[in-house]
C-alpha atoms as a PDB file:
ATOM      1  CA  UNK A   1     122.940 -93.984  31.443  1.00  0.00           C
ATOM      2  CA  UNK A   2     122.246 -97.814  30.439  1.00  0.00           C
ATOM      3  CA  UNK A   3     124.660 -99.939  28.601  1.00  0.00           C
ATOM      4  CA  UNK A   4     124.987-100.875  25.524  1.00  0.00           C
ATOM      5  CA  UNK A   5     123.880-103.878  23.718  1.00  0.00           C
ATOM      6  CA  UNK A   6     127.837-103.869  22.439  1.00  0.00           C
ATOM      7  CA  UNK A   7     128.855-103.221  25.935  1.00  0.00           C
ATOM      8  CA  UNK A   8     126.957-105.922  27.509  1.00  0.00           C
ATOM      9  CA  UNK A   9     127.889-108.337  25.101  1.00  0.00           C
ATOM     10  CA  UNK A  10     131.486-107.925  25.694  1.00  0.00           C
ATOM     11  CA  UNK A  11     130.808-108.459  29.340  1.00  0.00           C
ATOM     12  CA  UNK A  12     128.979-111.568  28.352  1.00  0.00           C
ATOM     13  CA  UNK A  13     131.762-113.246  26.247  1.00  0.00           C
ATOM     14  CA  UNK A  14     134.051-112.401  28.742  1.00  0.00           C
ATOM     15  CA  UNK A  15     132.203-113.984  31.549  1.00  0.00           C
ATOM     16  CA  UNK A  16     130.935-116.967  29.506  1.00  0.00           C
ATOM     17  CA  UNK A  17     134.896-117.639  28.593  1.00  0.00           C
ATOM     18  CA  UNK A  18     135.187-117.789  32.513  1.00  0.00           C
ATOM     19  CA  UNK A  19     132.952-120.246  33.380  1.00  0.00           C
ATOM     20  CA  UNK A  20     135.227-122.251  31.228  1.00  0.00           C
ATOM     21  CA  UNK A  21     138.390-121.354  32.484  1.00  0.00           C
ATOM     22  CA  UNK A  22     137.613-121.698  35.997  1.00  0.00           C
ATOM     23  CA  UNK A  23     136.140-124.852  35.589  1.00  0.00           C
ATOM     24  CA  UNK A  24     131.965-124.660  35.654  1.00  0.00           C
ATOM     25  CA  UNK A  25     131.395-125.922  32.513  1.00  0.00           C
ATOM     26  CA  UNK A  26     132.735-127.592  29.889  1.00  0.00           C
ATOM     27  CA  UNK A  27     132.467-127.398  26.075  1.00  0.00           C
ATOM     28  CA  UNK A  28     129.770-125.458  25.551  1.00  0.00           C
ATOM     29  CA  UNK A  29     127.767-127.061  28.270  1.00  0.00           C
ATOM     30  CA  UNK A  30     125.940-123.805  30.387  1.00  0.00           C
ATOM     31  CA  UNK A  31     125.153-120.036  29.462  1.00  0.00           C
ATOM     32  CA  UNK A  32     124.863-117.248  30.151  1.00  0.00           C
ATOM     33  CA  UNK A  33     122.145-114.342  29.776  1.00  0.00           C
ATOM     34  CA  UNK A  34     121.967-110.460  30.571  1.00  0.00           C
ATOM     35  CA  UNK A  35     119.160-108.135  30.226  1.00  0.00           C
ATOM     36  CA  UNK A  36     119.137-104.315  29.058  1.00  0.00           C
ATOM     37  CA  UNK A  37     116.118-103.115  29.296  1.00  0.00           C
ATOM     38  CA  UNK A  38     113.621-105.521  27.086  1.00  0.00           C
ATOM     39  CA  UNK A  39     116.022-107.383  25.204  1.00  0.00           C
ATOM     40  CA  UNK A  40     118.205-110.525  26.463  1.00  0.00           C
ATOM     41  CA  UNK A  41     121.732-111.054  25.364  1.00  0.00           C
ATOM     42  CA  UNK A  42     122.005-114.482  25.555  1.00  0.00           C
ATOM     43  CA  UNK A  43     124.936-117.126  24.561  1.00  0.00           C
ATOM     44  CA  UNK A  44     123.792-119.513  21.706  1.00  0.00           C
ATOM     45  CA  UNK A  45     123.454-122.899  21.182  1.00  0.00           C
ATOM     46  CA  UNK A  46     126.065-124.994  20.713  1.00  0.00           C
ATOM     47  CA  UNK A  47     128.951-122.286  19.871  1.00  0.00           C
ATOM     48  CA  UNK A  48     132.376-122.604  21.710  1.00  0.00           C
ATOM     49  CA  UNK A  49     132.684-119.365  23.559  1.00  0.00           C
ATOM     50  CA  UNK A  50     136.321-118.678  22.483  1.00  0.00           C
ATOM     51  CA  UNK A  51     134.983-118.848  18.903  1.00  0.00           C
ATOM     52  CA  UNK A  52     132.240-115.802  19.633  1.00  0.00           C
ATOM     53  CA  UNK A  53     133.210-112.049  19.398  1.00  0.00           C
ATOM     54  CA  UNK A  54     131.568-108.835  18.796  1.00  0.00           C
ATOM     55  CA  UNK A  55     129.689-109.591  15.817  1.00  0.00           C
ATOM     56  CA  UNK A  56     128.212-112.657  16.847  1.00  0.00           C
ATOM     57  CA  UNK A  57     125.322-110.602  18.999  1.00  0.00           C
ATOM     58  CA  UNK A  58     122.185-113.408  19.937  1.00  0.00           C
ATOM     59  CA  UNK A  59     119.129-111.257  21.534  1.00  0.00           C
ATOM     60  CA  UNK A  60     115.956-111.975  22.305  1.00  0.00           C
ATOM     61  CA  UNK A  61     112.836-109.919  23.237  1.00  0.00           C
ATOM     62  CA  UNK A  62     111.462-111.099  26.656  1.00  0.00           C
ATOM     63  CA  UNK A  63     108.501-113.773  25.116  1.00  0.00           C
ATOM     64  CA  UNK A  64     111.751-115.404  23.261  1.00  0.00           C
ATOM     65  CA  UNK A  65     111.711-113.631  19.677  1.00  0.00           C
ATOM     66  CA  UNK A  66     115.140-113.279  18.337  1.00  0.00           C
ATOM     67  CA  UNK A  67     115.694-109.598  17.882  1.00  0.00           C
ATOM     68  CA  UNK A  68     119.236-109.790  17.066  1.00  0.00           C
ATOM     69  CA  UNK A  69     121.774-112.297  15.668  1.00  0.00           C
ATOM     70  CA  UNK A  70     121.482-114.764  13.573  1.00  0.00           C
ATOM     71  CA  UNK A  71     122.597-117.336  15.990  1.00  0.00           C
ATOM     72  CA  UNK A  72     120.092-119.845  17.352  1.00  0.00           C
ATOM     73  CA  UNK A  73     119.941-118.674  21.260  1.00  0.00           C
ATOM     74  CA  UNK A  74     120.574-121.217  24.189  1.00  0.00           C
ATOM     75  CA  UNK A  75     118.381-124.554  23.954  1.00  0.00           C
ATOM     76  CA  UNK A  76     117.941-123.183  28.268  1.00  0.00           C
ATOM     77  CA  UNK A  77     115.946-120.112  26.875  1.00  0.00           C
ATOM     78  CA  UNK A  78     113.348-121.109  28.579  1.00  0.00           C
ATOM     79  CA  UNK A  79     114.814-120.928  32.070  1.00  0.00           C
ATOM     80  CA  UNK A  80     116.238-117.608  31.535  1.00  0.00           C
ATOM     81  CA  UNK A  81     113.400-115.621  30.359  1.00  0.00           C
ATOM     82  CA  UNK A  82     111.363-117.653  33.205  1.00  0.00           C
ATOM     83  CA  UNK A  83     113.794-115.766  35.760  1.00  0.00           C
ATOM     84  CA  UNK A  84     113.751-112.503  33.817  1.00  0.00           C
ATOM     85  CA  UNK A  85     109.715-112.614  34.264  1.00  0.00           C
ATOM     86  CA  UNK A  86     109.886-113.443  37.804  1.00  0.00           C
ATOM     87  CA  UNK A  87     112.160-111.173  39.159  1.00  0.00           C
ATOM     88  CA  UNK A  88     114.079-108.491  38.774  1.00  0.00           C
ATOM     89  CA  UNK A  89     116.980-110.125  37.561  1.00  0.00           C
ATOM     90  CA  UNK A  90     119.418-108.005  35.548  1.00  0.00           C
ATOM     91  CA  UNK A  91     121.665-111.231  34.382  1.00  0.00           C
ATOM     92  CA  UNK A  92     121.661-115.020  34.877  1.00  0.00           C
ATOM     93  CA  UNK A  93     124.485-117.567  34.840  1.00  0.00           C
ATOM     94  CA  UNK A  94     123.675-121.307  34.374  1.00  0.00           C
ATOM     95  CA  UNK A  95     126.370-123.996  35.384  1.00  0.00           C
ATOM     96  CA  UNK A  96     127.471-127.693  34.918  1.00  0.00           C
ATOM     97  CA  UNK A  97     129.896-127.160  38.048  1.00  0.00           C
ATOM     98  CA  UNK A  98     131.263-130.533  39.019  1.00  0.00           C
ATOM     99  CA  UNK A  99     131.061-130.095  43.014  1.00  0.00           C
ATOM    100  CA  UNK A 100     127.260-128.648  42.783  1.00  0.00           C
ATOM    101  CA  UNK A 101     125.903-131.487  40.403  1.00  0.00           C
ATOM    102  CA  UNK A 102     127.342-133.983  42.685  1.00  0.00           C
ATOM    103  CA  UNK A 103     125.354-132.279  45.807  1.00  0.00           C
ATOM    104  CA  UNK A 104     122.233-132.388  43.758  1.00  0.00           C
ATOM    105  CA  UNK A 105     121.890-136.070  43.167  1.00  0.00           C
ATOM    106  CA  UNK A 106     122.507-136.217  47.145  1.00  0.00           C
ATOM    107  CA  UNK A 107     120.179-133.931  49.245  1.00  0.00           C
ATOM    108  CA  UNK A 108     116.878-131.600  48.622  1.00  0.00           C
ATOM    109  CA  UNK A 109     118.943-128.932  49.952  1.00  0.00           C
ATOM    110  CA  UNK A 110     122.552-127.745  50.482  1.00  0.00           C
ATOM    111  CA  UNK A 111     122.517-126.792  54.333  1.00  0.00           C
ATOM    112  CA  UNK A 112     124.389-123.386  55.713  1.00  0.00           C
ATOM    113  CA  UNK A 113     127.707-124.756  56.200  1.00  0.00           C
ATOM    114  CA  UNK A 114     129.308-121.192  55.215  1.00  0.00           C
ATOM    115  CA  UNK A 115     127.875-118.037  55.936  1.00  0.00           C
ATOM    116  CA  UNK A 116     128.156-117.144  52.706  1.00  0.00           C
ATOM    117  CA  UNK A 117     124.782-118.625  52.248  1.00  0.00           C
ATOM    118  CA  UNK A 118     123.258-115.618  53.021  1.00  0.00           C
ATOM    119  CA  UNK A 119     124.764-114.364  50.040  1.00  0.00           C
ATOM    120  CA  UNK A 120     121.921-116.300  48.010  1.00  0.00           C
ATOM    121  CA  UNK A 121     119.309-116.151  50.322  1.00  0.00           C
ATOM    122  CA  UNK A 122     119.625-118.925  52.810  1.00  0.00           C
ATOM    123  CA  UNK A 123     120.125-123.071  52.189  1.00  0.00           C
ATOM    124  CA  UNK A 124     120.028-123.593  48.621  1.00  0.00           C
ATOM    125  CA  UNK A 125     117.226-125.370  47.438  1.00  0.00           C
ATOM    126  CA  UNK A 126     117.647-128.525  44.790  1.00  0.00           C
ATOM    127  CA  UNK A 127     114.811-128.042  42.106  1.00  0.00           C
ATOM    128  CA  UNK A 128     113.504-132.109  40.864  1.00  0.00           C
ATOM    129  CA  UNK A 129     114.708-132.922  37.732  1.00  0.00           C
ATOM    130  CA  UNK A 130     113.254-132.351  34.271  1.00  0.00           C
ATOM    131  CA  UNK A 131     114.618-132.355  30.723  1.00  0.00           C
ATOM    132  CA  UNK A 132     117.099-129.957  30.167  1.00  0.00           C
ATOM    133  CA  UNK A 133     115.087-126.774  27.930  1.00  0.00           C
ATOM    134  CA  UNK A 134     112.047-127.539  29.115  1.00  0.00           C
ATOM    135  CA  UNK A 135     109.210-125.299  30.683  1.00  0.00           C
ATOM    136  CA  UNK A 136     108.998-127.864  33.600  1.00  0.00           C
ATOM    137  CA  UNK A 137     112.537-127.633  34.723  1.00  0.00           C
ATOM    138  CA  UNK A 138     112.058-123.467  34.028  1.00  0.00           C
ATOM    139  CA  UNK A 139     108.668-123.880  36.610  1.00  0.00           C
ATOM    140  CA  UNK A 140     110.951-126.196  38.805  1.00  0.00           C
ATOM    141  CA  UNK A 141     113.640-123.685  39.027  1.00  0.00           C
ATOM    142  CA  UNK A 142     111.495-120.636  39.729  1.00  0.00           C
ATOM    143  CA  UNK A 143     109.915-122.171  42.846  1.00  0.00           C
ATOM    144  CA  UNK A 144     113.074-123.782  44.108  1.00  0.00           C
ATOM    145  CA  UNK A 145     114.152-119.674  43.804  1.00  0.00           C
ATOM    146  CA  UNK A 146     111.167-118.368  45.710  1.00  0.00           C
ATOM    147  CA  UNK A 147     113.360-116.093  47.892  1.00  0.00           C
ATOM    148  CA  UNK A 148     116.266-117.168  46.882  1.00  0.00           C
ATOM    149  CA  UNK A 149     119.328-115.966  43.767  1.00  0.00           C
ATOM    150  CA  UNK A 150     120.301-119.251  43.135  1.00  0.00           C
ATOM    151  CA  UNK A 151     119.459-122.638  43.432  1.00  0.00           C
ATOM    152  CA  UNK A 152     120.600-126.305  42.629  1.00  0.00           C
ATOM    153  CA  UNK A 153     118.920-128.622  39.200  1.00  0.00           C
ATOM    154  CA  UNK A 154     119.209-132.131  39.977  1.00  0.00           C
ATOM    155  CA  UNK A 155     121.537-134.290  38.121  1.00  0.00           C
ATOM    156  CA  UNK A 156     122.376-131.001  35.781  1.00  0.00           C
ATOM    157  CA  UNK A 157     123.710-128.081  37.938  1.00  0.00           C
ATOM    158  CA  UNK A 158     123.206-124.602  38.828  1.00  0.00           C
ATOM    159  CA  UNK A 159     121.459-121.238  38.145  1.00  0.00           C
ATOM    160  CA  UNK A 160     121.752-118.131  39.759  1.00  0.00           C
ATOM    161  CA  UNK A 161     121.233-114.356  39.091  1.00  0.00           C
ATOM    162  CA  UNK A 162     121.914-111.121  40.358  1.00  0.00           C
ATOM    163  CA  UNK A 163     121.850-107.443  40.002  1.00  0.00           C
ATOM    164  CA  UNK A 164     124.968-107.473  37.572  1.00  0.00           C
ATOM    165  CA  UNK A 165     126.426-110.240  36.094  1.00  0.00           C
ATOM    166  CA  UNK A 166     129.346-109.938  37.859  1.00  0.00           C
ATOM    167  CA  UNK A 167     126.979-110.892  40.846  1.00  0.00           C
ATOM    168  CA  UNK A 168     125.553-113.758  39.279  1.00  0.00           C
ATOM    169  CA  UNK A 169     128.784-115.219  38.588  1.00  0.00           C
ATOM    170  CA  UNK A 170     130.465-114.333  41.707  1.00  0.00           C
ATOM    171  CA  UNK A 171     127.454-116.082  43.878  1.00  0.00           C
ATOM    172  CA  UNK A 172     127.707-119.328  41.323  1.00  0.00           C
ATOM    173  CA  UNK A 173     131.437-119.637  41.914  1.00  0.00           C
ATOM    174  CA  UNK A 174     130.648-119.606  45.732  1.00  0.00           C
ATOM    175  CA  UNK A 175     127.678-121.958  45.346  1.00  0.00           C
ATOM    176  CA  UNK A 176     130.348-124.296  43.490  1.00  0.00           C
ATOM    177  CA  UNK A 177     133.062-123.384  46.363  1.00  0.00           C
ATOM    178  CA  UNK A 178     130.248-124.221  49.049  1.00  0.00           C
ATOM    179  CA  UNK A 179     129.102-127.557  47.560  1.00  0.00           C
ATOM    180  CA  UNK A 180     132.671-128.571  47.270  1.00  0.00           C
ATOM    181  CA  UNK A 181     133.238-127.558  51.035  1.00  0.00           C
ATOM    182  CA  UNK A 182     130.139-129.611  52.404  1.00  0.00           C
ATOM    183  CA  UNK A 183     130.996-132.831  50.292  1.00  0.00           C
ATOM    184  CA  UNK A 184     134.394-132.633  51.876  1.00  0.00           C
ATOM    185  CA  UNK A 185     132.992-131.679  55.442  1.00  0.00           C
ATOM    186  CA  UNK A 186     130.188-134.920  55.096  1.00  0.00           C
ATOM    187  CA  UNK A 187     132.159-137.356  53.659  1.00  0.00           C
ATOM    188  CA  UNK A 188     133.964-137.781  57.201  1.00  0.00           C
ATOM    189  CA  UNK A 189     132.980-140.882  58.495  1.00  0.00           C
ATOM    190  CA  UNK A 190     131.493-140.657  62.196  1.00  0.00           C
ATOM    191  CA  UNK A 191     130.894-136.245  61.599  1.00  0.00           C
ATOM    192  CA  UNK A 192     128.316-134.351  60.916  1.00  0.00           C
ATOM    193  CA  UNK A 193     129.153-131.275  59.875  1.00  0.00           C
ATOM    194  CA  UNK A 194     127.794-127.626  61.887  1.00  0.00           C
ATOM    195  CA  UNK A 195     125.511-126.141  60.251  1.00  0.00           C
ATOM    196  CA  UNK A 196     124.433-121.895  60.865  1.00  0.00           C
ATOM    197  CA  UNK A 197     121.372-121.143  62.084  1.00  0.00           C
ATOM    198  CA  UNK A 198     118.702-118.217  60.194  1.00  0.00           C
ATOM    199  CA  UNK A 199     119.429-115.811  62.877  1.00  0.00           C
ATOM    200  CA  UNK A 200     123.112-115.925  61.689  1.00  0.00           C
ATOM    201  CA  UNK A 201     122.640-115.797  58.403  1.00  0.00           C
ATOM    202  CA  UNK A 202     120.188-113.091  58.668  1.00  0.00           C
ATOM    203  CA  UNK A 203     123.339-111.002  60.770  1.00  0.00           C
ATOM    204  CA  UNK A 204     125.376-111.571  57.686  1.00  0.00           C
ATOM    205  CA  UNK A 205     122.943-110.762  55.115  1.00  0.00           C
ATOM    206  CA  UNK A 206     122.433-107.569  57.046  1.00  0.00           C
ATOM    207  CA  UNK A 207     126.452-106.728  56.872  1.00  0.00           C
ATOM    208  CA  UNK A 208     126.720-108.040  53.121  1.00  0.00           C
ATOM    209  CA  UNK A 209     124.451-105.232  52.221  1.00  0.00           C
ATOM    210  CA  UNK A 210     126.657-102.662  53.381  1.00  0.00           C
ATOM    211  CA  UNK A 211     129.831-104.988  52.025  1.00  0.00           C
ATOM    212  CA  UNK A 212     132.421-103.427  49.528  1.00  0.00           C
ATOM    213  CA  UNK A 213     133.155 -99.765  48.643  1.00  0.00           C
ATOM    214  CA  UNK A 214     131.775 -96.850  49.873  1.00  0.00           C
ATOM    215  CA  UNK A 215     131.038 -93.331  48.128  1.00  0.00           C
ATOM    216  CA  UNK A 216     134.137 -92.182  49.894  1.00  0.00           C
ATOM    217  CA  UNK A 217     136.614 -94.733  49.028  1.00  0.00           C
ATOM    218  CA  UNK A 218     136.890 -96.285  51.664  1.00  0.00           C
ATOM    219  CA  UNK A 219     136.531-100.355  52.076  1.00  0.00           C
ATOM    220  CA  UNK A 220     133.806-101.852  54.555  1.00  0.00           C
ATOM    221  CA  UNK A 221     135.164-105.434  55.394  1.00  0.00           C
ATOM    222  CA  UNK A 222     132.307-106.460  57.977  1.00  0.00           C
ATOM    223  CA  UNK A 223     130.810-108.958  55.495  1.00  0.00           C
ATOM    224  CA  UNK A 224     133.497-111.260  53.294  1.00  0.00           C
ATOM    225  CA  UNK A 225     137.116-111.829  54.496  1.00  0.00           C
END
């Protein structure tokens, strides 16, 4: 059985309030989005997230008509519902992560330095830049996601989904970990820093499938540490 729209929404709050506290956005910079079934639960503009609670519900249908809440939804709208209508996205986080911003003013692509790559599809790809809540930076994003979760916005950040929204979030705290590691790893005068090859990060992609717990309770560790 599906989840509520109260359910999800708790889940929402909970993980927007965590993309402050660990450090991805500030103010009220980013959102995040979840879908159950047509409708999109989806942070609104300009609202602290400590200030928003059960009753402050923002939902839209999946062409953008608010369905719920009187709360004007995310000015990013547009790059949500373009993922929603792409794939088969079941929640989207969108980040103004320090470390990740930085890479995408630098390169077209953050290379494999971490296997963990894999986890979003191979080297993350940095979409050109175009005015924040526009459909240009939504058509940028989608094809810098063309078989990928995530990818990089140049000079703005990050946006990634998953299968859960714990997913999403998890993947965009290791895209913000990875960036981090790779401007540490190239900013070493006279080094260039390894890099994986596909047939790696195929391997691990393979194993991450299989990663976490299994119907019988028992944990498979041959993917993350």
């Amino acid at each position: 059985m599906g989840r509520t729209r109260a359910e999800a929404w708790r889940e929402l709050v909970d993980t927007a309030r965590r993309t402050v506290a660990d450090g991805l956005v500030v103010g009220t910079s980013g959102n995040v989005s979840v879908r159950v079934g047509d409708t999109v639960l989806v942070t609104p503009s300009g609202v602290a997230y400590d200030r928003l609670g059960p009753d402050e519900l923002c939902a839209v249908d999946l062409d953008g008509r608010q369905v719920a809440g009187e709360l004007r939804p995310t000015s990013e709208l547009p790059l949500h519902l373009a993922v929603y209508r792409a794939t088969g996205a079941a929640a989207v986080v969108h980040t103004h992560a320090v470390h990740a911003t930085a890479v995408s003013t630098l390169v077209d692509e953050l290379p494999a330095v971490h296997y963990m790559t894999a986890a979003l599809g191979g080297p993350v790809r940095v979409a050109p830049y175009a005015t924040y809540g526009s459909e240009e930076l939504a058509a940028h994003a989608l094809a810098a996601l063309r078989d990928r979760s995530g990818c990089l916005l140049r000079n703005h950040g990050t946006i990634v989904y998953g299968d859960s929204l714990r997913q999403a979030y998890d993947n965009t705290a290791q895209l913000e970990w990875m960036c981090r590691v790779w401007l540490a790893a190239a900013s070493v005068p006279g080094r260039t820093p390894t890099l994986l090859p596909p047939e790696e990060l195929d391997r691990v992609a393979a194993r991450l499938r299989d990663y976490g717990q299994r119907d019988d309770g028992r944990r498979d560790d041959g993917g993350r540490d």
